[in-house]
C-alpha atoms as a PDB file:
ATOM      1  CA  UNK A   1       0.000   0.000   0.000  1.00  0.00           C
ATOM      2  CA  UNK A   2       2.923   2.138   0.817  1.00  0.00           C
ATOM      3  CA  UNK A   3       4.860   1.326  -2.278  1.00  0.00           C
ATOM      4  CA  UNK A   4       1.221   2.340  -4.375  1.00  0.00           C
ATOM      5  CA  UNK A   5       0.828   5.585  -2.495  1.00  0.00           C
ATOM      6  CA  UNK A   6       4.851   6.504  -3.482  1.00  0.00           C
ATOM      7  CA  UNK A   7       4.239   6.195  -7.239  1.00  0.00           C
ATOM      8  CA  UNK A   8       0.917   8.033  -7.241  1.00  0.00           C
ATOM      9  CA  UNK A   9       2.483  10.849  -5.255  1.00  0.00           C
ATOM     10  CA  UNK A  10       5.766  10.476  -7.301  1.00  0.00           C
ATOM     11  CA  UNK A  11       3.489  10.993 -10.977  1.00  0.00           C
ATOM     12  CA  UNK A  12       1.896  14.000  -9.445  1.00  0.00           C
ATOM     13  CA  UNK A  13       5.021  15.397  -8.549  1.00  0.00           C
ATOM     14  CA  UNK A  14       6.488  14.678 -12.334  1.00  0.00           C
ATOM     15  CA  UNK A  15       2.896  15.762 -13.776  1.00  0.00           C
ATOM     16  CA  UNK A  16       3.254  18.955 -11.623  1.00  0.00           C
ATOM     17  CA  UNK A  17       6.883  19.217 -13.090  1.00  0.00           C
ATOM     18  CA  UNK A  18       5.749  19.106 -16.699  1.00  0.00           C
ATOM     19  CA  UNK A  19       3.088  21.389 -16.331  1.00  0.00           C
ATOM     20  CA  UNK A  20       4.963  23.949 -14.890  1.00  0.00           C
ATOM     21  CA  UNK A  21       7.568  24.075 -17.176  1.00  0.00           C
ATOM     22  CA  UNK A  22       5.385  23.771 -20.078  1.00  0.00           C
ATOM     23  CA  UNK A  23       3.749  26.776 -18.445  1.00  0.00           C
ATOM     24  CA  UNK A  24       6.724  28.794 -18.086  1.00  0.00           C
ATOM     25  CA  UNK A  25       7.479  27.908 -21.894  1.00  0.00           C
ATOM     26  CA  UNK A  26       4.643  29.933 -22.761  1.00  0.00           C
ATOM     27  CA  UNK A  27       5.174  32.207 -20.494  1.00  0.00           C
ATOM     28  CA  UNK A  28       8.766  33.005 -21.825  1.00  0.00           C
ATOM     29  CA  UNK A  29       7.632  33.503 -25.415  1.00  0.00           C
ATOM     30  CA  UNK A  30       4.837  35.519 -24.683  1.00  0.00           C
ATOM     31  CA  UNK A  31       7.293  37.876 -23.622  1.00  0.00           C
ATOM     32  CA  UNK A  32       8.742  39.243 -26.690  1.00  0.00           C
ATOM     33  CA  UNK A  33       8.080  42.391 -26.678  1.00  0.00           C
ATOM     34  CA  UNK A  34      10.350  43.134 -29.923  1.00  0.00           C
ATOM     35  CA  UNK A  35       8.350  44.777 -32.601  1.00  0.00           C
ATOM     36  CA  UNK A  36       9.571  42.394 -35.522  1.00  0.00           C
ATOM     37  CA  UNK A  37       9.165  44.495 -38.386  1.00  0.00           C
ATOM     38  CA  UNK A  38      11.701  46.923 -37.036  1.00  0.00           C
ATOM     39  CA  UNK A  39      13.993  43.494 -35.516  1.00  0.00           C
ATOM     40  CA  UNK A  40      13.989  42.623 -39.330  1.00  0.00           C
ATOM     41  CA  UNK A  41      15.195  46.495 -40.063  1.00  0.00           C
ATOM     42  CA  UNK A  42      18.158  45.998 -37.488  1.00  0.00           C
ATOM     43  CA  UNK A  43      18.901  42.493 -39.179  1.00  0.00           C
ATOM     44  CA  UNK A  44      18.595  44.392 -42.132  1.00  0.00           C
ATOM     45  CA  UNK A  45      20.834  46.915 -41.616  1.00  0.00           C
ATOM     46  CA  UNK A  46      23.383  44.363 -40.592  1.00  0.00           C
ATOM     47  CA  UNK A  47      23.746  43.024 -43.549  1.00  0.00           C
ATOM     48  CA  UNK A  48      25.281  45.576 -45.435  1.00  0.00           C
ATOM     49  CA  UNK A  49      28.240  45.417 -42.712  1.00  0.00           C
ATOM     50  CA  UNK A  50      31.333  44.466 -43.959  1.00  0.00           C
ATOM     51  CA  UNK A  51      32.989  45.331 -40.878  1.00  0.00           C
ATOM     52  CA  UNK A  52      31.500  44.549 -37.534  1.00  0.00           C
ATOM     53  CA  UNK A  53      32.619  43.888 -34.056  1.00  0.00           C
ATOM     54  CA  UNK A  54      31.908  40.400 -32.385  1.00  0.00           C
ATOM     55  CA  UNK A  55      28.848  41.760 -29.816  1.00  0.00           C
ATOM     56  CA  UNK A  56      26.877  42.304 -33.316  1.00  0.00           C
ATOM     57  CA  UNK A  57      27.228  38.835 -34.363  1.00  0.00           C
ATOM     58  CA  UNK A  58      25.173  38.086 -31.072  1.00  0.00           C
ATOM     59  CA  UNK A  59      22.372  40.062 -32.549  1.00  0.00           C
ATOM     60  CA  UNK A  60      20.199  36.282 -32.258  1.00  0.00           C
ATOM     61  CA  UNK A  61      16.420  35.236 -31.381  1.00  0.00           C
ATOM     62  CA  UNK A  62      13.693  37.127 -31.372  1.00  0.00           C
ATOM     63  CA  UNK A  63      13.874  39.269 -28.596  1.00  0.00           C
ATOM     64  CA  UNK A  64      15.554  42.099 -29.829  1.00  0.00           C
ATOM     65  CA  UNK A  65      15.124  44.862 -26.945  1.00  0.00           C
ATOM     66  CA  UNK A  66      18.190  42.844 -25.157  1.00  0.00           C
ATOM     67  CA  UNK A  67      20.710  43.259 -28.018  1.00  0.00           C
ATOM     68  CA  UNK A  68      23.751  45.468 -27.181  1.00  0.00           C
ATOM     69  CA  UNK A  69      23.696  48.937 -28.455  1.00  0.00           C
ATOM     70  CA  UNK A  70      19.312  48.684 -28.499  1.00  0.00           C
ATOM     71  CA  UNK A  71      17.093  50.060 -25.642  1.00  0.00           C
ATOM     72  CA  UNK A  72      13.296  49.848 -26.156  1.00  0.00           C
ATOM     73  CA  UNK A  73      10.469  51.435 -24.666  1.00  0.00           C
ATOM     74  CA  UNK A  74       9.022  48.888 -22.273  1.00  0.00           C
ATOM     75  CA  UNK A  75       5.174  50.122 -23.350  1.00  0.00           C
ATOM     76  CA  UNK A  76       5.090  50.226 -26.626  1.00  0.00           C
ATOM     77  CA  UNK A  77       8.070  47.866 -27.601  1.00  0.00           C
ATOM     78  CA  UNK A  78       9.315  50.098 -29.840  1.00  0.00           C
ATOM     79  CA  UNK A  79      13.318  50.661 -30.449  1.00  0.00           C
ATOM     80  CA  UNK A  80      13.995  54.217 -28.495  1.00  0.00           C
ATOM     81  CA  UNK A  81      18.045  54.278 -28.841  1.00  0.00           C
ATOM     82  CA  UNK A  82      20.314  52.626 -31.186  1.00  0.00           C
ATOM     83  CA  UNK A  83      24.082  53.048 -29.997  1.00  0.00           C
ATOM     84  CA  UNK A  84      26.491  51.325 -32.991  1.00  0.00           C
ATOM     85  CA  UNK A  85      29.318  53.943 -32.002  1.00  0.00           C
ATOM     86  CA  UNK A  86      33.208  52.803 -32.208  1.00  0.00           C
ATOM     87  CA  UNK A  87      32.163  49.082 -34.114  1.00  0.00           C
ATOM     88  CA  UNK A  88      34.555  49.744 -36.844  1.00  0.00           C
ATOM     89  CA  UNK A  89      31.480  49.196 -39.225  1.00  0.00           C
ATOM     90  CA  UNK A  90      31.945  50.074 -42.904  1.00  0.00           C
ATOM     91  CA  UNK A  91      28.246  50.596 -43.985  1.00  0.00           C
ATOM     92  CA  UNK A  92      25.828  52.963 -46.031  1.00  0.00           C
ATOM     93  CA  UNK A  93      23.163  53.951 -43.986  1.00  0.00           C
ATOM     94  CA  UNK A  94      20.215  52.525 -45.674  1.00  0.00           C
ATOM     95  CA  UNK A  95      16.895  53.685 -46.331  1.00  0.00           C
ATOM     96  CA  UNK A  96      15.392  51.097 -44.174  1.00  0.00           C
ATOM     97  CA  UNK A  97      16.833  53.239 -41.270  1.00  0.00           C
ATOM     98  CA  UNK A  98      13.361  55.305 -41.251  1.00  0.00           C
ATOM     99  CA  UNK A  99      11.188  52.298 -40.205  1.00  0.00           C
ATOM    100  CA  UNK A 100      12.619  52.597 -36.316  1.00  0.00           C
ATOM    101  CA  UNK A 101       9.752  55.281 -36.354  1.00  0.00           C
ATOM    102  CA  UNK A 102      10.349  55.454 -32.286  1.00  0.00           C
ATOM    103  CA  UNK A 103      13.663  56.322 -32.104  1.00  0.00           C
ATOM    104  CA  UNK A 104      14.980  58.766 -29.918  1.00  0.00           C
ATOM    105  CA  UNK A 105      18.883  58.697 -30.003  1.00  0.00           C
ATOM    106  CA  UNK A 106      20.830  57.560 -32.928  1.00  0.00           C
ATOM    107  CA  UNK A 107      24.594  57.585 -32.653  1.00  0.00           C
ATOM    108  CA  UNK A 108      26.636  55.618 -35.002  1.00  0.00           C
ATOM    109  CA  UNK A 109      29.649  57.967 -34.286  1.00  0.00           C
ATOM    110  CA  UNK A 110      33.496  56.575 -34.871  1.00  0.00           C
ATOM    111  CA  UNK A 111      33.024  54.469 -37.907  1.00  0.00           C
ATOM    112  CA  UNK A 112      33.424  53.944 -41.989  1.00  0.00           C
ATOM    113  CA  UNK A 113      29.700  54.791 -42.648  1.00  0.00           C
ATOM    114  CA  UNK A 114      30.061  56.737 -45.901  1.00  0.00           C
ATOM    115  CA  UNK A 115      27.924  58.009 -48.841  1.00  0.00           C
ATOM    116  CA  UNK A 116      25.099  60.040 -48.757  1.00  0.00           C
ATOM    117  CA  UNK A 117      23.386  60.628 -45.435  1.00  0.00           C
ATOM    118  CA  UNK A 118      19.702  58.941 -46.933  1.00  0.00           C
ATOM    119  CA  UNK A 119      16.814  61.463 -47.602  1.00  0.00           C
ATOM    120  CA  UNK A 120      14.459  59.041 -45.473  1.00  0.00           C
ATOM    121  CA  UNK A 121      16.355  59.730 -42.464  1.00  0.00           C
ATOM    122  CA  UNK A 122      13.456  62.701 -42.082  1.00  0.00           C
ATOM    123  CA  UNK A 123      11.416  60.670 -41.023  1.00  0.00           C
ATOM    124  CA  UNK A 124      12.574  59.623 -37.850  1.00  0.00           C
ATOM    125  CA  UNK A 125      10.009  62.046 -36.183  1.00  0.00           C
ATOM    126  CA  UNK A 126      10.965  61.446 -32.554  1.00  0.00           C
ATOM    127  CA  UNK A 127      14.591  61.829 -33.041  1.00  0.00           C
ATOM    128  CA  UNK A 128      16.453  64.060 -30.231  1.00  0.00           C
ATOM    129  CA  UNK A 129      19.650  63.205 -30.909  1.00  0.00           C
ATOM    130  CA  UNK A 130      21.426  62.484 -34.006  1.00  0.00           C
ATOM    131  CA  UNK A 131      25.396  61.585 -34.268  1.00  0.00           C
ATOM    132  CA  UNK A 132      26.978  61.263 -37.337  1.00  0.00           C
ATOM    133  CA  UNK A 133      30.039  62.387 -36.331  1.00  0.00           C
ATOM    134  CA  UNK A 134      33.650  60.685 -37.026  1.00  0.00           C
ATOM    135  CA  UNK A 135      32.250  58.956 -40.270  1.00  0.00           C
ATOM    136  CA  UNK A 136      33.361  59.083 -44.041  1.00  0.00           C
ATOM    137  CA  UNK A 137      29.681  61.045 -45.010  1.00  0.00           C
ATOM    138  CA  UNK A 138      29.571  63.242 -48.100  1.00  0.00           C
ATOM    139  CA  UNK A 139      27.447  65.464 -50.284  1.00  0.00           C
ATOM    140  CA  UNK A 140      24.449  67.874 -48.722  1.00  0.00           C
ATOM    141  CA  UNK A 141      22.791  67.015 -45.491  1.00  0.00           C
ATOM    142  CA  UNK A 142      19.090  65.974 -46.551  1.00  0.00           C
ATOM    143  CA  UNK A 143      16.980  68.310 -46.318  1.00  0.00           C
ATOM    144  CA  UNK A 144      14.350  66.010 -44.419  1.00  0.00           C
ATOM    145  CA  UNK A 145      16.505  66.914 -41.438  1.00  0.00           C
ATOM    146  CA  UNK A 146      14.953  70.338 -41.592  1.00  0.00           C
ATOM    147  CA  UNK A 147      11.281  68.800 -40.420  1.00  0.00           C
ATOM    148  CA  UNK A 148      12.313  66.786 -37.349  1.00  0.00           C
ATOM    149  CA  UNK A 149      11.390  69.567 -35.093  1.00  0.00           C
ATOM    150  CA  UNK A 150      12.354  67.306 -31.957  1.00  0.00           C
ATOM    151  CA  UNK A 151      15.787  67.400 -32.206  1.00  0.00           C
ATOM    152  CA  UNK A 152      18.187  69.007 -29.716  1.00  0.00           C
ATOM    153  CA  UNK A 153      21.752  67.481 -30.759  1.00  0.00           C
ATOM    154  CA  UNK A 154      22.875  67.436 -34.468  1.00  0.00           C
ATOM    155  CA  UNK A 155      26.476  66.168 -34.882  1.00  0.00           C
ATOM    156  CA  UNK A 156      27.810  65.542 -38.379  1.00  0.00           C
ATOM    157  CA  UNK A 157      30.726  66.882 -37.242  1.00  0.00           C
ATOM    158  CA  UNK A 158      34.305  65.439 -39.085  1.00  0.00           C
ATOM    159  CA  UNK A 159      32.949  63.958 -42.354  1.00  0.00           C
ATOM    160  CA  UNK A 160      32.927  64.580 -46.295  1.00  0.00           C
ATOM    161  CA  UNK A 161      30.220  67.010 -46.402  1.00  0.00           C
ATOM    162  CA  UNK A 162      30.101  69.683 -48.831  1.00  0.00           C
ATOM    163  CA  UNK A 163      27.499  72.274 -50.204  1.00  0.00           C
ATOM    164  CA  UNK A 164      26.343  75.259 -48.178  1.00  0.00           C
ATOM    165  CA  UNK A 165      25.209  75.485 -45.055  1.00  0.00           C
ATOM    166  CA  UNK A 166      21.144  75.108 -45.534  1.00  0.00           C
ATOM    167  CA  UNK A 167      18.988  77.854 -44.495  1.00  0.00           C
ATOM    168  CA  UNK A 168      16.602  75.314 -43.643  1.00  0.00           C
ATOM    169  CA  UNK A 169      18.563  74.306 -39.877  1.00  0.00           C
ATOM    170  CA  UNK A 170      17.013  77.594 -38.668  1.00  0.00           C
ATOM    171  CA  UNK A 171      13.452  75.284 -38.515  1.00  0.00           C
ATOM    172  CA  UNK A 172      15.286  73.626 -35.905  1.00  0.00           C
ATOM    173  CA  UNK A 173      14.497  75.863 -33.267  1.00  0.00           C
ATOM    174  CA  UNK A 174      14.868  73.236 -30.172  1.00  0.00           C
ATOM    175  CA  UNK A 175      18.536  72.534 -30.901  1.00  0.00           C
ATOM    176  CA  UNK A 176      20.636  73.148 -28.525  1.00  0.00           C
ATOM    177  CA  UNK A 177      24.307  71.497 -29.434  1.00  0.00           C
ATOM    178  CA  UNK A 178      24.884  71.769 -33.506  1.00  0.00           C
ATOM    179  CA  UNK A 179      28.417  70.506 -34.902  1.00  0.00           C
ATOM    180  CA  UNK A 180      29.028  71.071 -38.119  1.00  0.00           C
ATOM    181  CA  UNK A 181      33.054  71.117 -37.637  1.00  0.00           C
ATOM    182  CA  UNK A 182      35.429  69.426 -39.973  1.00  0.00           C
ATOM    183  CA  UNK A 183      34.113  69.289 -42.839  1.00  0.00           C
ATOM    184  CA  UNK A 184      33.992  71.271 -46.324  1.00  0.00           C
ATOM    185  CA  UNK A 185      30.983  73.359 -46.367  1.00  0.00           C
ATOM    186  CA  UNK A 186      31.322  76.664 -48.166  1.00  0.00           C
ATOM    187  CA  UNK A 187      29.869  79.977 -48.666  1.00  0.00           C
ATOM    188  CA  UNK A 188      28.486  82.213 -46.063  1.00  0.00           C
ATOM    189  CA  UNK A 189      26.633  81.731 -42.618  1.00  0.00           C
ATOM    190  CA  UNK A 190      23.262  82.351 -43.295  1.00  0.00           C
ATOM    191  CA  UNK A 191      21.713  85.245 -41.242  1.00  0.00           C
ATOM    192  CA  UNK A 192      18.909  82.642 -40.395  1.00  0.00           C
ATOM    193  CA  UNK A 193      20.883  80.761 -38.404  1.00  0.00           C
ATOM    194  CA  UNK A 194      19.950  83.572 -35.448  1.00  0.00           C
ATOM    195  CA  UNK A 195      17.019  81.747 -35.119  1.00  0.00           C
ATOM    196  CA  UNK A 196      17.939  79.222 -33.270  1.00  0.00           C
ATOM    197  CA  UNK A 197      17.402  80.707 -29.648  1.00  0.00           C
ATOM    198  CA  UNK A 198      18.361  77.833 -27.982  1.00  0.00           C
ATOM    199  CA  UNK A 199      21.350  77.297 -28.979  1.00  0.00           C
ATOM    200  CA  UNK A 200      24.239  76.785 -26.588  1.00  0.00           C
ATOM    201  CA  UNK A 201      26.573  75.168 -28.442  1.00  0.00           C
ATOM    202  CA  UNK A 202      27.677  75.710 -32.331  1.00  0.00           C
ATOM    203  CA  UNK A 203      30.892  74.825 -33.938  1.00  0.00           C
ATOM    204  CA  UNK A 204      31.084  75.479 -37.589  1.00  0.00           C
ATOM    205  CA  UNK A 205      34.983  74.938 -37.659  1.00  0.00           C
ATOM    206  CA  UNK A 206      37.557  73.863 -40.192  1.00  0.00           C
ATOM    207  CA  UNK A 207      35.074  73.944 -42.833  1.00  0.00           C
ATOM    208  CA  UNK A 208      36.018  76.771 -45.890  1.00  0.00           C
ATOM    209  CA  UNK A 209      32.953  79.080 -45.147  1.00  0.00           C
ATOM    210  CA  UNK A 210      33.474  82.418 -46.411  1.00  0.00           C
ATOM    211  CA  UNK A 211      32.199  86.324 -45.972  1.00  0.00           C
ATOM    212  CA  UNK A 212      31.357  88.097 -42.677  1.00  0.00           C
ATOM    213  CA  UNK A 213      29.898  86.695 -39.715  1.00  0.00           C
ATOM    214  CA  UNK A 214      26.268  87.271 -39.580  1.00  0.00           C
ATOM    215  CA  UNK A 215      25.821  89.943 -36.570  1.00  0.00           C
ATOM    216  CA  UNK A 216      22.459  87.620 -36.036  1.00  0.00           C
ATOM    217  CA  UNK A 217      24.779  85.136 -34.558  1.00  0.00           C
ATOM    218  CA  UNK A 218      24.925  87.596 -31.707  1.00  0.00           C
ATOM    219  CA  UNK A 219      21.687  87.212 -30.674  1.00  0.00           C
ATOM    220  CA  UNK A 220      22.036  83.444 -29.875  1.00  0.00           C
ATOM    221  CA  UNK A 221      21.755  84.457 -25.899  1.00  0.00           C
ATOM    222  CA  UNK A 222      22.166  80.863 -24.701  1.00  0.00           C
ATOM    223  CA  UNK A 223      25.563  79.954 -26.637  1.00  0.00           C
ATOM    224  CA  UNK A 224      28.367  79.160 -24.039  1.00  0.00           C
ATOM    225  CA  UNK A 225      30.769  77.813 -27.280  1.00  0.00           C
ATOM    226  CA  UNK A 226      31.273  79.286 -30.418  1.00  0.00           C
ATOM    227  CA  UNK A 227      33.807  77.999 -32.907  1.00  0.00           C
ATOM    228  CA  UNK A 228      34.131  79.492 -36.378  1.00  0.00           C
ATOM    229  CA  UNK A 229      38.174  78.908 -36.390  1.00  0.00           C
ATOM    230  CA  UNK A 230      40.273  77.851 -39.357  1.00  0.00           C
ATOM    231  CA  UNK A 231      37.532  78.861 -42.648  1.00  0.00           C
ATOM    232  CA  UNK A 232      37.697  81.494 -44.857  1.00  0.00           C
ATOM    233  CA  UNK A 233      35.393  84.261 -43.109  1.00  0.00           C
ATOM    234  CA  UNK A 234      36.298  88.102 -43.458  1.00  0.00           C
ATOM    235  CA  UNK A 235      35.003  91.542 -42.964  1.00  0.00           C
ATOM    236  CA  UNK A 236      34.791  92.887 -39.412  1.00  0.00           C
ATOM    237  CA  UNK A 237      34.007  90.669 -36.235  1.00  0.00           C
ATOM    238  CA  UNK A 238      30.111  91.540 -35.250  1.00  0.00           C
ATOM    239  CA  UNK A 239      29.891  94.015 -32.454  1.00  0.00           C
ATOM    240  CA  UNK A 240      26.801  92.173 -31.540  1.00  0.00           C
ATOM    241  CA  UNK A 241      29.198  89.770 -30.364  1.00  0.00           C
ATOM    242  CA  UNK A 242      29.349  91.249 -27.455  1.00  0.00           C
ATOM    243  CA  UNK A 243      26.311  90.966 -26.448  1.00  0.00           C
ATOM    244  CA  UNK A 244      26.553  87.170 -25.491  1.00  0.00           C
ATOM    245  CA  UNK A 245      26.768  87.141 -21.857  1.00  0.00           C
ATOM    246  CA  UNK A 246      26.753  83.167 -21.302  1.00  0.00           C
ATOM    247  CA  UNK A 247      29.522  82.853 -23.857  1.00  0.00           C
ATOM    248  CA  UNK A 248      32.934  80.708 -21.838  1.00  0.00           C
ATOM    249  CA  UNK A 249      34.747  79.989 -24.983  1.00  0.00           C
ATOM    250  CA  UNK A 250      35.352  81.656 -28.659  1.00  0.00           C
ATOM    251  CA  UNK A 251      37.069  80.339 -31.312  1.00  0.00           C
ATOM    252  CA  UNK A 252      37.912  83.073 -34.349  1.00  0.00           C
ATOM    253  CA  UNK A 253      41.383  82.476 -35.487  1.00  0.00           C
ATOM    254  CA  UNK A 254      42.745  81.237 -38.829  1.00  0.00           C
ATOM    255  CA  UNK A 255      40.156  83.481 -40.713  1.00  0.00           C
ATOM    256  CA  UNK A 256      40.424  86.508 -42.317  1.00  0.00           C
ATOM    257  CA  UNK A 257      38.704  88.676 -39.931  1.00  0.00           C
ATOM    258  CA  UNK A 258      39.716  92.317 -39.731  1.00  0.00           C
ATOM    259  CA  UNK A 259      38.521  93.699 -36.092  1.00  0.00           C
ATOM    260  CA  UNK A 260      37.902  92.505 -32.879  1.00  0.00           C
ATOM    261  CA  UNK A 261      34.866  93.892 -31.496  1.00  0.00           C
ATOM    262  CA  UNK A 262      35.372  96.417 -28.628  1.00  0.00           C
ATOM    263  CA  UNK A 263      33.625  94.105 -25.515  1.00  0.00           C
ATOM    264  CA  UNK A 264      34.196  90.665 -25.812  1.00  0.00           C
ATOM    265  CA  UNK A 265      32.279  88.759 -22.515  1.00  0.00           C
ATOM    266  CA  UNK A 266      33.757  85.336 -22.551  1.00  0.00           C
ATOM    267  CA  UNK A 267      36.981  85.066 -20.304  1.00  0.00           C
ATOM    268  CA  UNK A 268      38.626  82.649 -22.628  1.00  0.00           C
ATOM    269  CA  UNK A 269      38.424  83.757 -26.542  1.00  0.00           C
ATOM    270  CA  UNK A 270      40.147  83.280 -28.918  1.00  0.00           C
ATOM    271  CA  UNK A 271      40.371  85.617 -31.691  1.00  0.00           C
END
């Protein structure tokens, strides 16, 4: 009787077993929370890699909000940062790109991304911080940049990029850190480029930008750097300059500039 009672209590326990852990099966692949159109864009994008480090070969299963270099919103699933910095990755950046329609930070600084910067990039909507920087970029920045009014940080700083500087950026009223440094725009500042108010950071050197500085630049109240060293710029320095009272560094030199204006605020210019 005692041996009869053991095996009926021993196939409960094993049925009890079996059931859980076919339970917690379920339970683990109900779970995704990966959006899988925009896991296929990542996969995607991988593809056209021809240089990559090891952690992006781990970019396996289904669950793609644990990858290295993702983050995703934990409501909505949807991919909120993608951080490929310093990989080494020598890429295009595809069209695809655009269908991450929730992201929020985008750095793929430090790499060999080059060719255009993809027209479809404008519609990353949420965006609030883009860096480009330390890439092999060229030709005009797309002007689909000019209509994601949420972004704060642009840095396409130390590329290829060439044309003028668009009139266009002054829609971008929210930025607050622009680097443009490095590369080979030309032509003047455009005037418009007072518009952005909340600006507290703008570099704009070693590029080959030419004429006088645009004494709207002066009424950018919020910049504490300014760097417009080592172009082509000339005429006299803005006495509106002056004017900017947060201002802790100034970078003028290497330009053609004629006067330094009377009152300059920040304690560590350099003209």
């Amino acid at each position: 009787m005692e041996t009869t009672n053991f095996i009926v209590n021993l196939t409960i326990l094993f049925l009890f077993f079996q059931t859980y852990g076919a339970s917690s099966n379920n339970t683990a692949s109900s779970n995704v929370t990966c959006i899988q159109r925009e896991r296929q864009t990542l996969l995607l994008f991988r593809q056209g890699f021809t240089n990559q480090s090891n952690w992006l070969s781990r970019w396996i299963g289904l669950e793609c909000c644990v990858w290295q270099g993702v983050v995703c919103d934990n409501r909505t699933g949807h991919i909120v940062e993608l951080d490929l910095s310093s990989n080494g990755i020598n890429s295009t950046i595809p069209a695809c790109l655009s269908n991450l329609t929730g992201l929020v930070h985008l750095n793929l600084e430090n790499n060999s991304f080059h060719g255009r910067i993809p027209d479809s990039i404008g519609k990353l909507s949420s965006l609030s911080n883009m860096d480009l920087s330390w890439n092999q970029l060229l030709g005009r920045i797309p002007a689909s940049i000019g209509g994601i009014s949420s972004l704060t940080e642009l840095d396409l700083s130390s590329n290829q990029l060439s044309s003028t500087i668009p009139v266009w950026l002054s829609n971008l009223t929210g930025l607050v850190h622009l680097n443009l440094g490095n590369n080979s725009f030309h032509g003047g500042i455009p005037d418009s480029i007072g518009n952005l108010s909340s600006l507290s950071y703008m570099d704009l050197s070693i590029n080959q930008l030419s004429g006088p500085i645009p004494p709207s630049v002066g009424g950018l109240s919020a910049l504490t750097w300014l760097d417009l060293s080592d172009n082509q710029l000339s005429g006299n320095i803005p006495t509106s300059l002056g004017q900017l009272s947060n201002l802790g560094l100034l970078f003028l030199y290497d330009n053609q500039l004629r006067e330094v204006v009377s009152k300059i605020t920040s304690p560590n210019s350099t003209i």
